[in-house]
PDB file of N, CA and C in Angstrom:
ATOM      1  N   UNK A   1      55.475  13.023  -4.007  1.00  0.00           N
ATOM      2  CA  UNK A   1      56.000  12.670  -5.312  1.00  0.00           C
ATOM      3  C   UNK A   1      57.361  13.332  -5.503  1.00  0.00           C
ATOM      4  N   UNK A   2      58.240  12.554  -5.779  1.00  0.00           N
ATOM      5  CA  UNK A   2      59.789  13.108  -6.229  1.00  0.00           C
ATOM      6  C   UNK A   2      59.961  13.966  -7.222  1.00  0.00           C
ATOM      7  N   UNK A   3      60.683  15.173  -7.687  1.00  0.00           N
ATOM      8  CA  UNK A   3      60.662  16.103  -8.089  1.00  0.00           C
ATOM      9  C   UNK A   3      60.474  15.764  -9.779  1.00  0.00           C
ATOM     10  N   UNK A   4      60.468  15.604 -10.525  1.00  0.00           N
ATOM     11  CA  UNK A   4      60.207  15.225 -11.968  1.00  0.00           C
ATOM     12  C   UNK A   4      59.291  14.146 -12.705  1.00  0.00           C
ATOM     13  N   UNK A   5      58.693  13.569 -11.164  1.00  0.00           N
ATOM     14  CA  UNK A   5      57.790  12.139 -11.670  1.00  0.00           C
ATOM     15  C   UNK A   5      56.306  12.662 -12.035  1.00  0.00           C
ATOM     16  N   UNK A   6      56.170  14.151 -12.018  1.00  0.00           N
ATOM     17  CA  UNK A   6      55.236  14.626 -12.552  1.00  0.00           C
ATOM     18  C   UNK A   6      55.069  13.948 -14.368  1.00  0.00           C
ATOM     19  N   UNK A   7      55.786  13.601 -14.350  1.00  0.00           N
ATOM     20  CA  UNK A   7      56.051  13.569 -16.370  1.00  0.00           C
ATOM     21  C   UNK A   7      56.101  12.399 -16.919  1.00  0.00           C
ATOM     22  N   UNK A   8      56.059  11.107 -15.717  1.00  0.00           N
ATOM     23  CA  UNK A   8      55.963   9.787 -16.026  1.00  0.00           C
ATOM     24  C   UNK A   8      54.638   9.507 -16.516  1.00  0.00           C
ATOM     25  N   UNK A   9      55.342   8.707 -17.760  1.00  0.00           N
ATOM     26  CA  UNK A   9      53.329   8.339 -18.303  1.00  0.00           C
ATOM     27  C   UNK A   9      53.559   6.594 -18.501  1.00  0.00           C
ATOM     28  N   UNK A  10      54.339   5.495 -17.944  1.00  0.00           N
ATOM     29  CA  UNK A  10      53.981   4.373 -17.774  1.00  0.00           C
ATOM     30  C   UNK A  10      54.661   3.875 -16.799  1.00  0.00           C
ATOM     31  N   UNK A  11      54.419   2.446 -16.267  1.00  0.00           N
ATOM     32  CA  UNK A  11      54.647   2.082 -15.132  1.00  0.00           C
ATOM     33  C   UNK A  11      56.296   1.459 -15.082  1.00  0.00           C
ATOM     34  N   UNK A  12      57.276   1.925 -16.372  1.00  0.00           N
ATOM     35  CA  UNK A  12      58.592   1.713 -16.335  1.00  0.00           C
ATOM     36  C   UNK A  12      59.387   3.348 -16.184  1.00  0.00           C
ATOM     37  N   UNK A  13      58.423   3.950 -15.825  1.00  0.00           N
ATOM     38  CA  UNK A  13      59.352   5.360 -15.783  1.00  0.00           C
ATOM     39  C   UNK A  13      59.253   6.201 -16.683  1.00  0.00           C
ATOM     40  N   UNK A  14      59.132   5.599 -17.520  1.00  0.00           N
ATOM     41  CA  UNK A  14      58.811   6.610 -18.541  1.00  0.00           C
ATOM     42  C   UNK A  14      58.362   7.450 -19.306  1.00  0.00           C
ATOM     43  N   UNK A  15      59.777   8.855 -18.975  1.00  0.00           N
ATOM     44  CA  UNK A  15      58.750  10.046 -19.159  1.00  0.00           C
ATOM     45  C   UNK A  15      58.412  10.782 -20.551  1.00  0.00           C
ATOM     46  N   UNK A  16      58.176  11.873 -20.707  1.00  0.00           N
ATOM     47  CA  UNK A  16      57.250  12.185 -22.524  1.00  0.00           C
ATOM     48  C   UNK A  16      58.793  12.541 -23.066  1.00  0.00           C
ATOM     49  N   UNK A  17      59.440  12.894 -22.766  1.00  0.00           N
ATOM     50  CA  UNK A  17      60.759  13.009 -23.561  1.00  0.00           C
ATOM     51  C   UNK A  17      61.732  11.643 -23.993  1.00  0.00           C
ATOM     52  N   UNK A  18      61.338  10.476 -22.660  1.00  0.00           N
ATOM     53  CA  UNK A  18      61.655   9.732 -23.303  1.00  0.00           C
ATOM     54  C   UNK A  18      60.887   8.570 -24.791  1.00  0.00           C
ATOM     55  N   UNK A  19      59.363   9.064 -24.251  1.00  0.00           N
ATOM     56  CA  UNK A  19      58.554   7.793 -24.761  1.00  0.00           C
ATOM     57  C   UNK A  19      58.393   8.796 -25.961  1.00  0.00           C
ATOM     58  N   UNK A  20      59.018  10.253 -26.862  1.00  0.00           N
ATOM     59  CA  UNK A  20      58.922  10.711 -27.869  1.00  0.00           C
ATOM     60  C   UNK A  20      60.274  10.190 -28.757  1.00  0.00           C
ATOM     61  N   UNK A  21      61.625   9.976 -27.731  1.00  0.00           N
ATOM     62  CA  UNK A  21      62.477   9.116 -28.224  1.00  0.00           C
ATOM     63  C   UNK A  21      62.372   7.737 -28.830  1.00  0.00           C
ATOM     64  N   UNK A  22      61.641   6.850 -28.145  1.00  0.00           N
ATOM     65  CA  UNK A  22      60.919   5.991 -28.840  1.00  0.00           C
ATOM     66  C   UNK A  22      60.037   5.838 -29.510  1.00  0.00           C
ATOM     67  N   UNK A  23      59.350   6.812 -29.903  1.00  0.00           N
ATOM     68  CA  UNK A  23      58.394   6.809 -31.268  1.00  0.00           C
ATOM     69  C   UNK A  23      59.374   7.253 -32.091  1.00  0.00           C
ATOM     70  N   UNK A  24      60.292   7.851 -31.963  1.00  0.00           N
ATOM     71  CA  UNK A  24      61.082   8.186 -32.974  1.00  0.00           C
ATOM     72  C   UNK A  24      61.657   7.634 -33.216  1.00  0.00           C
ATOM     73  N   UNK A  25      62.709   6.734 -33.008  1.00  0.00           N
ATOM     74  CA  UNK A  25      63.414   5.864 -33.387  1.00  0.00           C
ATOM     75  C   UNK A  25      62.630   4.609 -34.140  1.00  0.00           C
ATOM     76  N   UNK A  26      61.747   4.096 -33.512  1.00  0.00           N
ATOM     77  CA  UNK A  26      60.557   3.286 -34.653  1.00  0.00           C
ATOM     78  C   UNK A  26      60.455   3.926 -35.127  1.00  0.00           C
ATOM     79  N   UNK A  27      60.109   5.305 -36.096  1.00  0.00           N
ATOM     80  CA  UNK A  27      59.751   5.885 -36.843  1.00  0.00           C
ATOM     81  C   UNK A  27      60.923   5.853 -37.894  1.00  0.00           C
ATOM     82  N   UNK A  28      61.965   6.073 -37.592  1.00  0.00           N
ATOM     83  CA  UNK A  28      63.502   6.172 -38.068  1.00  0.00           C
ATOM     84  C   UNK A  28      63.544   4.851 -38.532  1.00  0.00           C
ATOM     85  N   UNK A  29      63.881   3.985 -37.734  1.00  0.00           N
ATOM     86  CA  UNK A  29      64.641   2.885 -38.111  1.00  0.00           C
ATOM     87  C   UNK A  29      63.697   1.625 -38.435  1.00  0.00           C
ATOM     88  N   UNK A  30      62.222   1.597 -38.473  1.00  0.00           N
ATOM     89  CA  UNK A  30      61.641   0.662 -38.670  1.00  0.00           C
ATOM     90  C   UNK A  30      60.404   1.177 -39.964  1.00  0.00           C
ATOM     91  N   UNK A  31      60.103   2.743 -39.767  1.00  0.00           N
ATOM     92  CA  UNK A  31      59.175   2.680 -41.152  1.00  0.00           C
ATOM     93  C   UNK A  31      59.433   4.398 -42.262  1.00  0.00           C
ATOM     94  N   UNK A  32      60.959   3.528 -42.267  1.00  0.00           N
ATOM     95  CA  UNK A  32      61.954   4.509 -43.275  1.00  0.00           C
ATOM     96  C   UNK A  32      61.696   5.950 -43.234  1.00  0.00           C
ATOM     97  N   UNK A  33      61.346   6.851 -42.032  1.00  0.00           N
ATOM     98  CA  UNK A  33      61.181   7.894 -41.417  1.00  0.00           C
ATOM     99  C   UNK A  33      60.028   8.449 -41.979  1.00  0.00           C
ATOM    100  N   UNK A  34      58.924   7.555 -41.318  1.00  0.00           N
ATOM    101  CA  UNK A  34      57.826   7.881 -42.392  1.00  0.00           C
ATOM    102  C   UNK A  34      56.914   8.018 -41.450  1.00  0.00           C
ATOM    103  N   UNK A  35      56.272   9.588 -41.087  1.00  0.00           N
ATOM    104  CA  UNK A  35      54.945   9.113 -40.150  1.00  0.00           C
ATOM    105  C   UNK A  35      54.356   8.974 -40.654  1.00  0.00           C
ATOM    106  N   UNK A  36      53.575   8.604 -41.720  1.00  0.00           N
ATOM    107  CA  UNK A  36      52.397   8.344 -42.297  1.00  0.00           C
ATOM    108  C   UNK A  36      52.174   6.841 -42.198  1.00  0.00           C
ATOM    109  N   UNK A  37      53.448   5.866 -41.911  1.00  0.00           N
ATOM    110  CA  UNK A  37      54.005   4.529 -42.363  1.00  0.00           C
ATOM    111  C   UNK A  37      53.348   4.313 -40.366  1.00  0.00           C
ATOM    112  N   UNK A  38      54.427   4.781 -39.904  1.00  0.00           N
ATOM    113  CA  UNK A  38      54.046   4.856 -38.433  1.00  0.00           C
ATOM    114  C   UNK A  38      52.698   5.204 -38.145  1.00  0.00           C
ATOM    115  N   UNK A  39      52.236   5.804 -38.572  1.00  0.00           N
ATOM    116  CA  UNK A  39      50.453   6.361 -37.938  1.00  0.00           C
ATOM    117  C   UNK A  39      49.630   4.996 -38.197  1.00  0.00           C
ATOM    118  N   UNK A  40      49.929   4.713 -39.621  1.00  0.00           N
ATOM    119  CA  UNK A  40      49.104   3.210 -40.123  1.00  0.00           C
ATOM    120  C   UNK A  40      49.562   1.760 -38.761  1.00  0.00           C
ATOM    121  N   UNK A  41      50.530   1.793 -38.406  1.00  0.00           N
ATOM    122  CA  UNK A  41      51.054   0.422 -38.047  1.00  0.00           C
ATOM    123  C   UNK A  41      50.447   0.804 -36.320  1.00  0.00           C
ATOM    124  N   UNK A  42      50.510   2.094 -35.475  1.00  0.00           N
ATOM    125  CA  UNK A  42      49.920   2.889 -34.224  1.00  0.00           C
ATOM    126  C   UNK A  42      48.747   2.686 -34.318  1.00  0.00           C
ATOM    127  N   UNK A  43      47.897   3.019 -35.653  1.00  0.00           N
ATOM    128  CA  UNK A  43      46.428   3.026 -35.348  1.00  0.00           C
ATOM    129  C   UNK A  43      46.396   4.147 -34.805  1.00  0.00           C
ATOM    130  N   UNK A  44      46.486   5.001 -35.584  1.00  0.00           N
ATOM    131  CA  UNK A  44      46.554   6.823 -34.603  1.00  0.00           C
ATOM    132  C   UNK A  44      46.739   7.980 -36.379  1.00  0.00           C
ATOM    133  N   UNK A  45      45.942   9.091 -35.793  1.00  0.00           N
ATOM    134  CA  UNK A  45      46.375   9.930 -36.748  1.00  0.00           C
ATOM    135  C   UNK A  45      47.840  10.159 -37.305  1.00  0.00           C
ATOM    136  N   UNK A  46      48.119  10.368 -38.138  1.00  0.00           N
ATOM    137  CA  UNK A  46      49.663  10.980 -38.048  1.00  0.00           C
ATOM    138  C   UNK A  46      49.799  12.296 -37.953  1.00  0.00           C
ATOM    139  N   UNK A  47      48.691  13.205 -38.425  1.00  0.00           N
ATOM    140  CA  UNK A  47      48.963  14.248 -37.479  1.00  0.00           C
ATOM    141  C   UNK A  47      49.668  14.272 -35.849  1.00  0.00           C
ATOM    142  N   UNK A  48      48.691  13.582 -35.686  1.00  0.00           N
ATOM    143  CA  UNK A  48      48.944  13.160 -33.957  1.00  0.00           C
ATOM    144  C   UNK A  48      50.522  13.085 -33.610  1.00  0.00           C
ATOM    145  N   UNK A  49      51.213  11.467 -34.450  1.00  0.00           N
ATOM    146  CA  UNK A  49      52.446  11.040 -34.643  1.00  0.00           C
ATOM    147  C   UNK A  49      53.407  12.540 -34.027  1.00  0.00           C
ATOM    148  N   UNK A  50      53.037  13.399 -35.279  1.00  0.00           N
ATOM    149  CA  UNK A  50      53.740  14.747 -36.008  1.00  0.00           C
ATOM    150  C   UNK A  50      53.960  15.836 -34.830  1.00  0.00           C
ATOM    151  N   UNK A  51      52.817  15.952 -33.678  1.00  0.00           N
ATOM    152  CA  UNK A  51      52.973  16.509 -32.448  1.00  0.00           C
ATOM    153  C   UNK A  51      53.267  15.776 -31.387  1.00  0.00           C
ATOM    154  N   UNK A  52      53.740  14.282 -31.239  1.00  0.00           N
ATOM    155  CA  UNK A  52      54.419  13.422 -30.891  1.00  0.00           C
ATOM    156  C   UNK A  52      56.149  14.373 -30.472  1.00  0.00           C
ATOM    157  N   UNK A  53      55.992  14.070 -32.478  1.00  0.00           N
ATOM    158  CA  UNK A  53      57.606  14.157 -32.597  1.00  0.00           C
ATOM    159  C   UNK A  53      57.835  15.177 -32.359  1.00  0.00           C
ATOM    160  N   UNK A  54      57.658  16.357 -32.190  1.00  0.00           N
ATOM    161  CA  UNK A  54      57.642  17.753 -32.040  1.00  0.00           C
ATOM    162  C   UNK A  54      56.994  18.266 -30.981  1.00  0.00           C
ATOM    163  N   UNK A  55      56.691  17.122 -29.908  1.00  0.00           N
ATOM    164  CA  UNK A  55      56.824  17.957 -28.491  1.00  0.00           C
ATOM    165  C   UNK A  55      55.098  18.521 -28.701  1.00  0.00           C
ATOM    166  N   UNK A  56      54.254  19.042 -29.655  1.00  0.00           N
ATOM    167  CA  UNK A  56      53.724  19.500 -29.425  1.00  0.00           C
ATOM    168  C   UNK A  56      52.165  18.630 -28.560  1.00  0.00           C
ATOM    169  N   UNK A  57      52.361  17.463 -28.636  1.00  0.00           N
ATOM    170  CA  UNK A  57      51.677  16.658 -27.161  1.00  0.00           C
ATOM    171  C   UNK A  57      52.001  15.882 -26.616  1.00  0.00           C
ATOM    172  N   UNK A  58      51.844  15.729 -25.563  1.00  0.00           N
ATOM    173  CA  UNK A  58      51.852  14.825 -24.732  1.00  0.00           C
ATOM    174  C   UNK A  58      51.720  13.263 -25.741  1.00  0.00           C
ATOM    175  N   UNK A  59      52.906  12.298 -25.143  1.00  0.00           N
ATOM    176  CA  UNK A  59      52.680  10.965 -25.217  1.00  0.00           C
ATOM    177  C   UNK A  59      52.048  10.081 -23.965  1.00  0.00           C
ATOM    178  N   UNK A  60      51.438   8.585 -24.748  1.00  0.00           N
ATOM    179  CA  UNK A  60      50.338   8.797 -23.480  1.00  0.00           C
ATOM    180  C   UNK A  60      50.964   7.404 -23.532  1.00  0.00           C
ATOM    181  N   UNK A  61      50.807   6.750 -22.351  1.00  0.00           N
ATOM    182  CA  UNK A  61      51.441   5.001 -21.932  1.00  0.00           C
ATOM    183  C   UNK A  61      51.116   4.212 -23.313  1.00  0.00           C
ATOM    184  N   UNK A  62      49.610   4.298 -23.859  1.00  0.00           N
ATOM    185  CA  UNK A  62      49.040   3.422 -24.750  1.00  0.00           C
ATOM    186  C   UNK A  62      49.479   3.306 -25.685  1.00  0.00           C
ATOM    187  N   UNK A  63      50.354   4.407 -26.621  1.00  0.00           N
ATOM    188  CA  UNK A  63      51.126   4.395 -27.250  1.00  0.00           C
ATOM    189  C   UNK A  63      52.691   3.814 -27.314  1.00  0.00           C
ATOM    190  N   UNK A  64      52.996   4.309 -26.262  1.00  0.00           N
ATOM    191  CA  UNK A  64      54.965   3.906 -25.829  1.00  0.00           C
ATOM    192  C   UNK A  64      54.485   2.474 -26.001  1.00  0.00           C
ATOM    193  N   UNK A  65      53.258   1.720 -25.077  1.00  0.00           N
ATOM    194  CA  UNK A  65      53.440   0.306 -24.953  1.00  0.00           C
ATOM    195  C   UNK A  65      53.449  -0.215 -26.568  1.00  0.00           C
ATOM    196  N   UNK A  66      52.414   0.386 -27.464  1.00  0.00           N
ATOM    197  CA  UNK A  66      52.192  -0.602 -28.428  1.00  0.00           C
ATOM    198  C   UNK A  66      53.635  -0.267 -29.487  1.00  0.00           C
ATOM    199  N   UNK A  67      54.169   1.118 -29.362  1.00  0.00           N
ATOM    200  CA  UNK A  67      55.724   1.239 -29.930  1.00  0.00           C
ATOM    201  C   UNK A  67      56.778   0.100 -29.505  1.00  0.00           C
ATOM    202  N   UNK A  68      56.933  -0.001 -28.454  1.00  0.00           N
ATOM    203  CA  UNK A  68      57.520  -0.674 -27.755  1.00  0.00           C
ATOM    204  C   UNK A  68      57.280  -2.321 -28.121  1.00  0.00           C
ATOM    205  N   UNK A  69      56.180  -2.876 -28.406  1.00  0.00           N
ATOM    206  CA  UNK A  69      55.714  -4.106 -29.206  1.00  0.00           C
ATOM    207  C   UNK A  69      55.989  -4.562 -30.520  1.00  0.00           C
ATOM    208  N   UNK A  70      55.696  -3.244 -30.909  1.00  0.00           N
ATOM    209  CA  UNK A  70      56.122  -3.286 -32.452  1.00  0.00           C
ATOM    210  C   UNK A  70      58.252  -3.163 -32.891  1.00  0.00           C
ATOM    211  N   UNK A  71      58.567  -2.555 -31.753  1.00  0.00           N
ATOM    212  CA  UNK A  71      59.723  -3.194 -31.906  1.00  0.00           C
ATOM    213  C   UNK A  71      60.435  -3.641 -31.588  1.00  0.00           C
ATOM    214  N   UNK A  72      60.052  -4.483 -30.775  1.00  0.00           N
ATOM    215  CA  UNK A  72      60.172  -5.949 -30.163  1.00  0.00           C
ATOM    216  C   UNK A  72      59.972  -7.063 -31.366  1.00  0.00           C
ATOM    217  N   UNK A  73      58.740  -7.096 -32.365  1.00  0.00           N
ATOM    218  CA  UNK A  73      58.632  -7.620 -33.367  1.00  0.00           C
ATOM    219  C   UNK A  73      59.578  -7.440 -34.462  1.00  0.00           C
ATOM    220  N   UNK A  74      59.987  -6.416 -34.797  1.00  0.00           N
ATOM    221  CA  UNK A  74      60.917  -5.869 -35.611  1.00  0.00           C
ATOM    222  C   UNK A  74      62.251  -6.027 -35.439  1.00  0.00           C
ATOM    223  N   UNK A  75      62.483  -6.226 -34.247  1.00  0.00           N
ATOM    224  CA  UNK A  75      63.834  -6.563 -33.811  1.00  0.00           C
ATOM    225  C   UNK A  75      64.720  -5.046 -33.978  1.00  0.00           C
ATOM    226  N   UNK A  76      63.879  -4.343 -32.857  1.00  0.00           N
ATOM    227  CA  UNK A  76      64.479  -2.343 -33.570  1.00  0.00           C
ATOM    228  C   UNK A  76      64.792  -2.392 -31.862  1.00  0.00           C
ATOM    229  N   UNK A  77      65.871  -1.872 -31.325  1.00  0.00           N
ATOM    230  CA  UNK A  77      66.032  -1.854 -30.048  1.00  0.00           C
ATOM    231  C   UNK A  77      65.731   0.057 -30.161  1.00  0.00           C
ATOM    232  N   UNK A  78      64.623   0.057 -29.199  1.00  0.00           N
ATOM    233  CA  UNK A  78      64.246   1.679 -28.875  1.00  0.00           C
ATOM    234  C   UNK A  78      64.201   1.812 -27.945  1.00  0.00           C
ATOM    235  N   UNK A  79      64.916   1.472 -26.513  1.00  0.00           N
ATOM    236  CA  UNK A  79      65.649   1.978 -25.552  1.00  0.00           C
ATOM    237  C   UNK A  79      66.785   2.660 -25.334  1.00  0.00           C
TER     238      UNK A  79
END
């Protein structure tokens, strides 16, 4: 394994620093910087969201993908 692919959590590369960038930016720009707004639309605690955004866990593929859906629908570019 190549030196940093320890940290990839889906099958586009992407690692928890990036797939916390993209919850954040949906969070920002699609539910008016609201995790509580975001936790409802995830289907996930917002606690959870809250150690998302703050590093304090791990993001997991199942999430980035359905972020990633939702703003695709929204028309929110979070790449």
């Amino acid at each position: 394994m190549a030196e940093g692919n320890e940290n990839i959590i889906d099958d586009r590369g992407t690692n928890n620093e990036a797939g916390r960038a993209i919850i954040q930016r949906l969070r920002d720009e699609g539910f008016d910087k609201s995790n509580e707004k975001l936790a409802v639309a995830l289907g996930r605690p917002v606690e959870e969201i809250q150690s998302w955004i703050n590093g304090a866990e791990s993001v997991d593929d199942d999430v980035v993908m359905k972020a990633r859906g939702i703003a695709t629908q929204r028309n929110i570019n979070v790449e």
